[in-house]
Each structure stands twice: as structure tokens, then as C-alpha cells.
N, C-alpha and C. Protein backbone atom coordinates (compact mmCIF):
# COMPACT_ATOMS: atom_id res chain seq x y z
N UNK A 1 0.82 -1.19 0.00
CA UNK A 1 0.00 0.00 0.00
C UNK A 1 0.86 1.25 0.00
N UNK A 2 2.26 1.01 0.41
CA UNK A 2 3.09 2.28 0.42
C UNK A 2 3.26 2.67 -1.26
N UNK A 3 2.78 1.94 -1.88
CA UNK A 3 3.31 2.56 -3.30
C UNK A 3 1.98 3.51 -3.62
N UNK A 4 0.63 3.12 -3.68
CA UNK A 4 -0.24 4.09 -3.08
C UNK A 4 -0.17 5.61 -2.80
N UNK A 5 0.84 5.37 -1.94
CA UNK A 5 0.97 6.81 -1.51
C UNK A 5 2.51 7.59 -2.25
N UNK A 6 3.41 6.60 -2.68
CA UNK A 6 4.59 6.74 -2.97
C UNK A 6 4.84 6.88 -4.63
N UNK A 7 3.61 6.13 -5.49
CA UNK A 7 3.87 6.62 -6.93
C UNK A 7 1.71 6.99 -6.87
N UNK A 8 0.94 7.42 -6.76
CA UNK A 8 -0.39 7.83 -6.51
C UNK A 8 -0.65 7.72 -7.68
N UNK A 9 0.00 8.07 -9.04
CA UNK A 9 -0.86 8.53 -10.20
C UNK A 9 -1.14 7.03 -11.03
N UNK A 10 -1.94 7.46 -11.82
CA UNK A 10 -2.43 5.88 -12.88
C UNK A 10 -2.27 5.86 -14.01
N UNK A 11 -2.11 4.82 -14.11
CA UNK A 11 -2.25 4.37 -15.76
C UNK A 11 -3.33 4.31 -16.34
N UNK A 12 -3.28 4.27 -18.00
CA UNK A 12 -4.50 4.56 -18.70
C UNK A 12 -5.47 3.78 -18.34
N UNK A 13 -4.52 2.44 -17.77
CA UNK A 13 -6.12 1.38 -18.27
C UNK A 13 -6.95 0.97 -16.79
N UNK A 14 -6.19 2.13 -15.47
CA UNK A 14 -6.61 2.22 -14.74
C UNK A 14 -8.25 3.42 -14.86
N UNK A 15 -8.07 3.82 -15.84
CA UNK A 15 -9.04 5.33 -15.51
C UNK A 15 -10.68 5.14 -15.68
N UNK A 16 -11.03 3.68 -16.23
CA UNK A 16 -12.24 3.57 -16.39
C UNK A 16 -12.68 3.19 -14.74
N UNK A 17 -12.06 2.66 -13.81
CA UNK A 17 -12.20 2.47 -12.29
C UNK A 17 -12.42 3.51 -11.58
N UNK A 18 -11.27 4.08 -11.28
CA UNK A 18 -11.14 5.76 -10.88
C UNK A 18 -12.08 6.45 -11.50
N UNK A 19 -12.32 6.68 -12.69
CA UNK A 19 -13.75 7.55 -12.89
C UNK A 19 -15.17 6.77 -12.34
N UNK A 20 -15.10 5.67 -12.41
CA UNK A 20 -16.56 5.33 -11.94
C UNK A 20 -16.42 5.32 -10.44
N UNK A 21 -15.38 5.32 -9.80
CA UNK A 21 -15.27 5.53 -8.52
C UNK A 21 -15.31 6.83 -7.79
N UNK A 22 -14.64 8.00 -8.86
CA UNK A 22 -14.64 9.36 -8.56
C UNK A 22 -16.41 10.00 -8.73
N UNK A 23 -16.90 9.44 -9.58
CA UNK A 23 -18.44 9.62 -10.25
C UNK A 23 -19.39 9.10 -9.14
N UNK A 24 -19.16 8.17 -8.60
CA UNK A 24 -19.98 7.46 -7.41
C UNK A 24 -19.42 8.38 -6.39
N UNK A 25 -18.44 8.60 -5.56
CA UNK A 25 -18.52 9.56 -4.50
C UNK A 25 -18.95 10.91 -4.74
N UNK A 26 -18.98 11.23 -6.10
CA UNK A 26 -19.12 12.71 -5.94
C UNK A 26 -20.65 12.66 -6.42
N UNK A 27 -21.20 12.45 -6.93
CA UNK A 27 -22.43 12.32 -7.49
C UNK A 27 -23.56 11.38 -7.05
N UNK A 28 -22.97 10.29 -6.06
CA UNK A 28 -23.90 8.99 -5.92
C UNK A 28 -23.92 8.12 -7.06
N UNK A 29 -24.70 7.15 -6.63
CA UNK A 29 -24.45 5.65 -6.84
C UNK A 29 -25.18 5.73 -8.57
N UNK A 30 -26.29 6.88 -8.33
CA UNK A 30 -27.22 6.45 -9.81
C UNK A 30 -27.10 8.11 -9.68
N UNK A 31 -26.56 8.69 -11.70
CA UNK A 31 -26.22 9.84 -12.10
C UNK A 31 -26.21 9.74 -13.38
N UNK A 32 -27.11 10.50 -14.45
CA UNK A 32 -27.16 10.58 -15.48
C UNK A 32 -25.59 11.17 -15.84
N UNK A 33 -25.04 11.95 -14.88
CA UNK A 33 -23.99 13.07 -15.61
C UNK A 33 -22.27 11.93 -15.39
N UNK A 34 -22.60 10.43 -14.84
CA UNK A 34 -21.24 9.62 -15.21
C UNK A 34 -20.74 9.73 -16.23
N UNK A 35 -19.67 10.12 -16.22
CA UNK A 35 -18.48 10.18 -17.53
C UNK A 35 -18.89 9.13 -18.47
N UNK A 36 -18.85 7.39 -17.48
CA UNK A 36 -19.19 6.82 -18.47
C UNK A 36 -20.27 6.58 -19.24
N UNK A 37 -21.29 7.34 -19.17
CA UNK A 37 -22.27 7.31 -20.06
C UNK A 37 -21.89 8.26 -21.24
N UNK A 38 -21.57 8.97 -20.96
CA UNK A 38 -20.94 9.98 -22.58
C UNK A 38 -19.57 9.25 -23.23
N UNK A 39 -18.90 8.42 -22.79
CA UNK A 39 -18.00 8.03 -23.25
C UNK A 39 -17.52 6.34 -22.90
N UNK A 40 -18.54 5.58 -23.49
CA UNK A 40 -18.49 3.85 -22.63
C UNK A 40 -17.30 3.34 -23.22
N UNK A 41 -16.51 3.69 -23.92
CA UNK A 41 -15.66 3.14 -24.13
C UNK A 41 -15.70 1.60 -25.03
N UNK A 42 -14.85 0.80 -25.37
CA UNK A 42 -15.18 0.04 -26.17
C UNK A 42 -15.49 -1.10 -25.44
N UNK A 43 -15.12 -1.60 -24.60
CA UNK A 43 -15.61 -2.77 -23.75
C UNK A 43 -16.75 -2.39 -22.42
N UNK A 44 -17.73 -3.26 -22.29
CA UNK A 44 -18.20 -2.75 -21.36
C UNK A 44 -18.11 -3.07 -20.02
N UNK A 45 -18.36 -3.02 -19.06
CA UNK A 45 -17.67 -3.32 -17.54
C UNK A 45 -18.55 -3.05 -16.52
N UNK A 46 -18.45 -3.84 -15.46
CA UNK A 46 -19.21 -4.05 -14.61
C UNK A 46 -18.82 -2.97 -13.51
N UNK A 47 -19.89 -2.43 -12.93
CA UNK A 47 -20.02 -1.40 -11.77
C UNK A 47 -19.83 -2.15 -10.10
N UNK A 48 -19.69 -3.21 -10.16
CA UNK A 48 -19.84 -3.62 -8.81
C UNK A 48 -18.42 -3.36 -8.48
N UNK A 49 -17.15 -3.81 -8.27
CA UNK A 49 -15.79 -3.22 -7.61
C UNK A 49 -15.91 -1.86 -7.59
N UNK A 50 -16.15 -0.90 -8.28
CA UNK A 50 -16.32 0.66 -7.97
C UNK A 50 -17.21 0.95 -7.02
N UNK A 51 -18.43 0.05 -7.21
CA UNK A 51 -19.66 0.81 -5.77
C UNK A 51 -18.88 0.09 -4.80
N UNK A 52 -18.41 -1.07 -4.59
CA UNK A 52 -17.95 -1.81 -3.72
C UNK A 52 -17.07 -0.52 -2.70
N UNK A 53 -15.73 -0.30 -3.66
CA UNK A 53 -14.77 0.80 -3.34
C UNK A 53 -15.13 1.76 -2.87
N UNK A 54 -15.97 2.30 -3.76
CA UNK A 54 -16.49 3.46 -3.26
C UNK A 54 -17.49 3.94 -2.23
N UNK A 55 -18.34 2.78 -1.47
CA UNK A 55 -18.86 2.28 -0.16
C UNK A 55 -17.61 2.45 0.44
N UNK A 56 -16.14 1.49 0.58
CA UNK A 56 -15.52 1.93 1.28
C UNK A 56 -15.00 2.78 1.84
N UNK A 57 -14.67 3.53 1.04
CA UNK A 57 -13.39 4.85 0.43
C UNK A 57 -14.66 6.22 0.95
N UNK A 58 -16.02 5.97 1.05
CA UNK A 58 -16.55 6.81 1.28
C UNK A 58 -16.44 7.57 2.94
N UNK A 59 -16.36 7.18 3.64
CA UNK A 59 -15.90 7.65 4.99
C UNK A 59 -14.58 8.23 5.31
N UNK A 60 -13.45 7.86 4.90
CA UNK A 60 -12.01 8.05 4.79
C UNK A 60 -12.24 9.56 3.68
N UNK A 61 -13.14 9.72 2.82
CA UNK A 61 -12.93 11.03 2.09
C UNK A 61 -13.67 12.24 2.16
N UNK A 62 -14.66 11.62 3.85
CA UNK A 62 -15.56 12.49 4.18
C UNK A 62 -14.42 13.24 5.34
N UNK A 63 -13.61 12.43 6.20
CA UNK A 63 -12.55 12.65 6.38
C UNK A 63 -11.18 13.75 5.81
N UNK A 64 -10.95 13.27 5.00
CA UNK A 64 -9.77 13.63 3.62
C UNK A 64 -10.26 15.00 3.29
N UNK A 65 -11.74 15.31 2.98
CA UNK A 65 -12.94 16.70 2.78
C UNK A 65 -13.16 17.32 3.63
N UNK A 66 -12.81 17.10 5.27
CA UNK A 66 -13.37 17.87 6.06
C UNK A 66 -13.28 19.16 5.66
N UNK A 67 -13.70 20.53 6.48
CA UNK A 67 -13.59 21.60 6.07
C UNK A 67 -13.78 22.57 4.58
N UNK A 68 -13.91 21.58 3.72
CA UNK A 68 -14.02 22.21 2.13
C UNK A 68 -15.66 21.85 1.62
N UNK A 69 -15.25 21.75 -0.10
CA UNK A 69 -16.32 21.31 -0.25
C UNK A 69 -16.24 19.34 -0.60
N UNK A 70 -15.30 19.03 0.01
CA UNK A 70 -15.37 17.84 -0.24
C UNK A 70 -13.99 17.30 -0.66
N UNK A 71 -13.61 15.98 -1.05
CA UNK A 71 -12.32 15.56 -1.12
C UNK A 71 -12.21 15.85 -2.45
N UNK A 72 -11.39 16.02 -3.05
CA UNK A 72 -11.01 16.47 -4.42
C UNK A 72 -10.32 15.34 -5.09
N UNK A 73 -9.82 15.54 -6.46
CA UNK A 73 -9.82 13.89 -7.38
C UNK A 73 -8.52 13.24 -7.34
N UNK A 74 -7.53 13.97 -6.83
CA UNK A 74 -6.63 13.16 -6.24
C UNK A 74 -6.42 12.98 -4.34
N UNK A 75 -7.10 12.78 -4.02
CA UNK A 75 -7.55 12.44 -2.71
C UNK A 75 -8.50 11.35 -2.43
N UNK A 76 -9.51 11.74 -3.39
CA UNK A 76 -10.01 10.20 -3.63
C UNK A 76 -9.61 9.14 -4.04
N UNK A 77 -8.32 9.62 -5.29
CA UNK A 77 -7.67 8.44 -6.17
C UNK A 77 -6.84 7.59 -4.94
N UNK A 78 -6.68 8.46 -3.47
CA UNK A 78 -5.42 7.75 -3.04
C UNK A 78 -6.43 7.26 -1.92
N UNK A 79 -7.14 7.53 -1.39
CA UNK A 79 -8.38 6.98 -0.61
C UNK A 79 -8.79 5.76 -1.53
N UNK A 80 -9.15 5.55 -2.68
CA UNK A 80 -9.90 4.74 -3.38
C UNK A 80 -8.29 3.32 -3.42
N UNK A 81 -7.43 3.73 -3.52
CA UNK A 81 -6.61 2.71 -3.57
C UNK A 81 -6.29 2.42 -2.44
N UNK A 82 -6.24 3.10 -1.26
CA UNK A 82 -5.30 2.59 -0.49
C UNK A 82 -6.64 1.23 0.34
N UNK A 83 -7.98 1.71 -0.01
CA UNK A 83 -9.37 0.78 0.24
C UNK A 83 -8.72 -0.26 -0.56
N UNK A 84 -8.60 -0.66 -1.62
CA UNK A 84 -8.11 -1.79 -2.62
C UNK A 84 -6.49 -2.44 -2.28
N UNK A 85 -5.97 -1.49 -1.45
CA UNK A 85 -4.75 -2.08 -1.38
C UNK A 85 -5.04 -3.41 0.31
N UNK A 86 -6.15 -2.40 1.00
CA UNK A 86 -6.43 -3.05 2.15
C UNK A 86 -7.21 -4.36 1.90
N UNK A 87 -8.18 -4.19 0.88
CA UNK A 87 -9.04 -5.36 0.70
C UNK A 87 -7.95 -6.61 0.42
N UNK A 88 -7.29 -6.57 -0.79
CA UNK A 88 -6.02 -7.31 -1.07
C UNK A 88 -5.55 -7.81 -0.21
N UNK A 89 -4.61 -6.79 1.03
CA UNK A 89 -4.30 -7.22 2.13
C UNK A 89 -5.00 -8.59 3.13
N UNK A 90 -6.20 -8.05 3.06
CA UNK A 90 -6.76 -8.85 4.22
C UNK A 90 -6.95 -9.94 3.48
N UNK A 91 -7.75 -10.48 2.46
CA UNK A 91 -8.11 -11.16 1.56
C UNK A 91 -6.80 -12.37 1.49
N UNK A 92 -5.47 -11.64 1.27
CA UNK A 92 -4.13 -12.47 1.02
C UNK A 92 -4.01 -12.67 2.51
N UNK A 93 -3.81 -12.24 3.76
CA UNK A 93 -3.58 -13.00 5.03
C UNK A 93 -5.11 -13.64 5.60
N UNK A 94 -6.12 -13.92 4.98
CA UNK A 94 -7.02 -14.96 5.24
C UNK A 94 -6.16 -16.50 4.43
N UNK A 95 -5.77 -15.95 3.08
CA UNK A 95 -5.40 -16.94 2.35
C UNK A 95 -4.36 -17.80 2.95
N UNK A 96 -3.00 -16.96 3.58
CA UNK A 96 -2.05 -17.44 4.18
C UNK A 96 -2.68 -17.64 5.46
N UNK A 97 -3.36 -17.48 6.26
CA UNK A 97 -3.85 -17.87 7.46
C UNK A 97 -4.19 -19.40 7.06
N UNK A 98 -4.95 -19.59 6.44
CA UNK A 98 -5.29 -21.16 5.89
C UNK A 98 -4.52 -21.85 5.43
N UNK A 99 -3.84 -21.28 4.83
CA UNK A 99 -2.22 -22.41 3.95
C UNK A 99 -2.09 -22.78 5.19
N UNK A 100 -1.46 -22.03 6.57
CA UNK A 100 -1.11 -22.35 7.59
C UNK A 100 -1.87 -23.56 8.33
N UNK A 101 -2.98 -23.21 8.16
CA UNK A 101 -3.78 -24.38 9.17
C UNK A 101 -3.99 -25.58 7.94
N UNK A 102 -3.83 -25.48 6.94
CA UNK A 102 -3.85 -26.90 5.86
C UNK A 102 -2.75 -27.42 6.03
N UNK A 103 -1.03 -26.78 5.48
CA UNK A 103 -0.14 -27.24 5.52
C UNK A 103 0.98 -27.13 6.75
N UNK A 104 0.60 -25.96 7.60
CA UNK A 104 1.71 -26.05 8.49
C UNK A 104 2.07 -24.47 8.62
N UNK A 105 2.51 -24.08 9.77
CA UNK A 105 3.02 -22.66 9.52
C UNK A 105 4.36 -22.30 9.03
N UNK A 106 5.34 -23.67 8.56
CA UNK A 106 6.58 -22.79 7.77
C UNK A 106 6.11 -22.61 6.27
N UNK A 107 4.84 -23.67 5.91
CA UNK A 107 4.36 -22.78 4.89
C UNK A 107 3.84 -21.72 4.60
N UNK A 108 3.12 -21.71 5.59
CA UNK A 108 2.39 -20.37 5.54
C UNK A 108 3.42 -18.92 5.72
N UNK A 109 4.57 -19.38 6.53
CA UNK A 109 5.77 -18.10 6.26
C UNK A 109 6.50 -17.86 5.07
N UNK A 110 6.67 -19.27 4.38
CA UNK A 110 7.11 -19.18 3.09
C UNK A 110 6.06 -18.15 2.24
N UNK A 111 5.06 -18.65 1.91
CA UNK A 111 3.72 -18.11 1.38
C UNK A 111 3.84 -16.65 1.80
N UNK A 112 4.12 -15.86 3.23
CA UNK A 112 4.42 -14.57 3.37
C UNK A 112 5.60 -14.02 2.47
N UNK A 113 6.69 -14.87 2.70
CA UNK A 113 7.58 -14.42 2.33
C UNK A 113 7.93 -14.29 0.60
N UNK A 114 7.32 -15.36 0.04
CA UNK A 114 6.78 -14.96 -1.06
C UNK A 114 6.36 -13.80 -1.93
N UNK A 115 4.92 -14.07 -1.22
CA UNK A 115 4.40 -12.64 -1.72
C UNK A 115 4.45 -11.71 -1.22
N UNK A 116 5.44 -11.17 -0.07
CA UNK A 116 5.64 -9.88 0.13
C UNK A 116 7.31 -9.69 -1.15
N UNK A 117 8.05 -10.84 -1.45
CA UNK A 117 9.27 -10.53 -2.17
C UNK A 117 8.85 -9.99 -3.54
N UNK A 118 7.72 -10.31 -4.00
CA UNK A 118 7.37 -10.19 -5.44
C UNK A 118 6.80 -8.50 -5.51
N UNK A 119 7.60 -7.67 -6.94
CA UNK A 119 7.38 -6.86 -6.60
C UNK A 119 5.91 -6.61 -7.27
N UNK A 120 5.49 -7.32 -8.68
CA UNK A 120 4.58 -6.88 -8.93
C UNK A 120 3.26 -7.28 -8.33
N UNK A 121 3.15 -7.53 -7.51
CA UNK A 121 2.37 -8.52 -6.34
C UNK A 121 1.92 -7.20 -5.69
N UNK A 122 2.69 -6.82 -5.03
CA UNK A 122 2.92 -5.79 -3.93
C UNK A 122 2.37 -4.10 -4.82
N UNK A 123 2.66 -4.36 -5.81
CA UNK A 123 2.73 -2.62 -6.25
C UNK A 123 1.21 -2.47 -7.10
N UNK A 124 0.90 -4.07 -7.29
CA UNK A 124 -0.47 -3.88 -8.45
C UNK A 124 -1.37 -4.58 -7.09
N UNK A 125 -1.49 -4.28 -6.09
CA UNK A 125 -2.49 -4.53 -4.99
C UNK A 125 -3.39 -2.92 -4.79
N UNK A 126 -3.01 -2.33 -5.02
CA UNK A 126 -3.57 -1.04 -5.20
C UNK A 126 -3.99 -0.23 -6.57
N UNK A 127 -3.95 -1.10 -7.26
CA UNK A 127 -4.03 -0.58 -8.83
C UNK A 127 -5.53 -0.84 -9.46
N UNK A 128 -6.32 -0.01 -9.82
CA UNK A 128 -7.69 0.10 -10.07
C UNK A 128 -7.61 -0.85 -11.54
N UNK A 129 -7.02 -2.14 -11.56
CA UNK A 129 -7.76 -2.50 -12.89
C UNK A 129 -8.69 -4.22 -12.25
N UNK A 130 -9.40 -4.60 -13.76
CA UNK A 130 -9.78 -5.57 -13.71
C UNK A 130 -9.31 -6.73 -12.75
N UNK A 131 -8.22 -6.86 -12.81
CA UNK A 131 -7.77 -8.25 -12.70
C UNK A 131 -7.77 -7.95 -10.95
N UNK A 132 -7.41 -6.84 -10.60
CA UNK A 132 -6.94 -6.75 -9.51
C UNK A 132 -7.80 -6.71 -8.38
N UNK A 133 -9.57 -5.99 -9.14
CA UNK A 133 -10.56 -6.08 -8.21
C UNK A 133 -10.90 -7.29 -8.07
N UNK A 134 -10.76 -8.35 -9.17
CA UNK A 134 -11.15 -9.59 -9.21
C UNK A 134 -10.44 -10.41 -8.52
N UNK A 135 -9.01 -9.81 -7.74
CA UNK A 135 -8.07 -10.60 -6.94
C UNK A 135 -9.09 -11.26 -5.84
N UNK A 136 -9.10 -10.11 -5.10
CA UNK A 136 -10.02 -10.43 -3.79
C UNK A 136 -11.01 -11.65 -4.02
N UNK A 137 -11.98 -11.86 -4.52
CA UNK A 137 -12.77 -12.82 -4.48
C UNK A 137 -11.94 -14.29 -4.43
N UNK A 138 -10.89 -13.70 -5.57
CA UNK A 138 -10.14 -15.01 -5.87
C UNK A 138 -9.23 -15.62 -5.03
N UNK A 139 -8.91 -15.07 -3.63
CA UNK A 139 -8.10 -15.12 -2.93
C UNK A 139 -9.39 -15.80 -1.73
N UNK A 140 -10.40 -14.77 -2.13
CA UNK A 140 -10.94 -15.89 -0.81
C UNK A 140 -11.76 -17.08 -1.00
N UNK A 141 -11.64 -17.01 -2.52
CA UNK A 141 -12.01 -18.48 -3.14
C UNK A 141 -10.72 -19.51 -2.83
N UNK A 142 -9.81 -18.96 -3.05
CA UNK A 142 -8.61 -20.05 -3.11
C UNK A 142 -8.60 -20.55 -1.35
N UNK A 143 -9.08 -19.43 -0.18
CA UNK A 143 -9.17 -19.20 1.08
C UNK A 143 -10.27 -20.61 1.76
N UNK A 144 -11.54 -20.58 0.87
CA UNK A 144 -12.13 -21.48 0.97
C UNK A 144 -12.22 -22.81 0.58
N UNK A 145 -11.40 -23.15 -0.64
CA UNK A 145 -10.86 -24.08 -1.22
C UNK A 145 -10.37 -25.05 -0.02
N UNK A 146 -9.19 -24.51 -0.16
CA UNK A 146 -8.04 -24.80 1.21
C UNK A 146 -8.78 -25.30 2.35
N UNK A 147 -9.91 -24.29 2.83
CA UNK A 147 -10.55 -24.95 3.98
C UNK A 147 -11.47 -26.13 3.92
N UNK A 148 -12.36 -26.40 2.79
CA UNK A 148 -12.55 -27.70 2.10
C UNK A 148 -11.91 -28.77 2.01
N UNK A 149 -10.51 -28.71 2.02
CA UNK A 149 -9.52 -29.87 1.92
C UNK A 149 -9.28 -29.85 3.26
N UNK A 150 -9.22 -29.07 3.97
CA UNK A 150 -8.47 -29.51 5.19
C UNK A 150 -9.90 -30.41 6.38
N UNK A 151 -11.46 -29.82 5.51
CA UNK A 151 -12.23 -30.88 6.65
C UNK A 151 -12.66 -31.42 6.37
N UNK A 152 -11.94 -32.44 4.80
CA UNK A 152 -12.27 -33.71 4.28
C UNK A 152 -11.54 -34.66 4.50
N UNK A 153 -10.03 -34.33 5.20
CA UNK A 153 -8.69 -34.42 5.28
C UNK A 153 -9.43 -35.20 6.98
């Protein structure tokens, strides 16, 4: 999550996230005036990780806004990730919590040590694209997996 705060800005193919995420806090959940309705772009994409995020990220930027008229679009961008960098987080130490109780806890330190060494692991845990909102589920699919084997075992 320190990269979050340490490189903040995005890439292109981050911006269809961030706008539906910037569009949902500033406007609410349902808004004729979303960017992406004037401009859908060529693929189309699902709204649930952005309301998701942006449920989160919404308290932390009521926060981030105190005193003004509200959090502004790079304040949200780093609110909105550092929510995605946390979900990741927790999501990956449920996962390693279970390696642990399936295989043992020097796996489960390996498994830390792992994926904290990898850098693109670590730096795309906060990164508004596809694959990455889709981590989470997949982590606590792999989370539940694991626990399946271990109380058939």
C-alpha cells in the first residue's frame, strides 16, 4: 500500500475504475452526468468493484474533505486505492492464514515471504484494474478451497 501513496498517479487502463469511482462519491451511486455514459468506451464493464470501493473509500474522504467542499480527485484516487490495497491485504492474510492451518506454519511463512518478495504482487495490490478487483474474491475463493480440503482431510 506504500506505493499508493509513494507513486499515486495511474495508468490509462486504470481510468475507467477511478472515474466510476470518482463519479460514485461525488455524485452517488445512480447519475445521469457519469463520464461513463458519454464516453463507454469500447468494452463494457461491470459497476460492482467501484460501488464496492467506493462504499468503502466513502468515509475516509468524508474525512480527507473535512472543512471544504469535499475531497477532491486526487484524494479520492489515493483513498480509493489505499481501500483496494487493504481489501487485497486482508483477503491475502485470510489466504495465508489457511495455507497455515492446511499445511503447516513454515508454509504459511514461506507463502508470506513470497508474496511480500514479489514486486509486482505488492505494487499492483492497489491498482484500479480488472484483474486486480477480481483478486479479492479469488483469494478468498482459493481461502475457501483450502478450507474444504483440510475438513475432508
Amino acid at each position: 500500500m506504500l506505493s499508493a501513496l509513494c507513486a499515486p498517479y495511474t495508468k490509462v487502463e486504470e481510468s475507467f475504475y477511478m472515474q466510476a469511482i470518482h463519479d460514485i462519491l461525488k455524485w452517488g451511486p445512480v447519475n445521469s452526468s457519469f463520464d461513463h455514459l458519454s464516453f463507454p468506451g469500447a468494452v463494457p464493464r461491470s459497476f460492482v468493484g467501484p460501488l464496492l470501493l467506493a462504499a468503502l473509500s466513502y468515509p475516509a474522504t468524508l474525512v480527507v474533505g473535512a472543512g471544504g467542499s469535499g475531497a477532491d480527485g486526487p484524494r479520492i484516487q489515493i483513498v480509493a486505492r489505499l481501500a483496494l490495497g487493504c481489501l487485497v491485504a486482508w483477503a491475502n492474510s485470510k489466504l495465508r492464514r489457511q495455507v497455515g492451518a492446511t499445511f503447516g506454519g513454515v508454509a504459511a511463512r514461506w507463502y508470506a515471504i513470497f508474496s511480500m518478495c514479489q514486486f509486482h504482487f505488492t505494487f499492483w495490490t492497489s491498482r484500479m484494474l480488472g484483474n486486480t478487483l477480481a483478486l479479492v474474491p479469488m483469494l478468498l475463493a482459493q481461502t475457501l478451497w483450502l478450507r474444504c480440503l483440510t475438513a475432508d482431510s
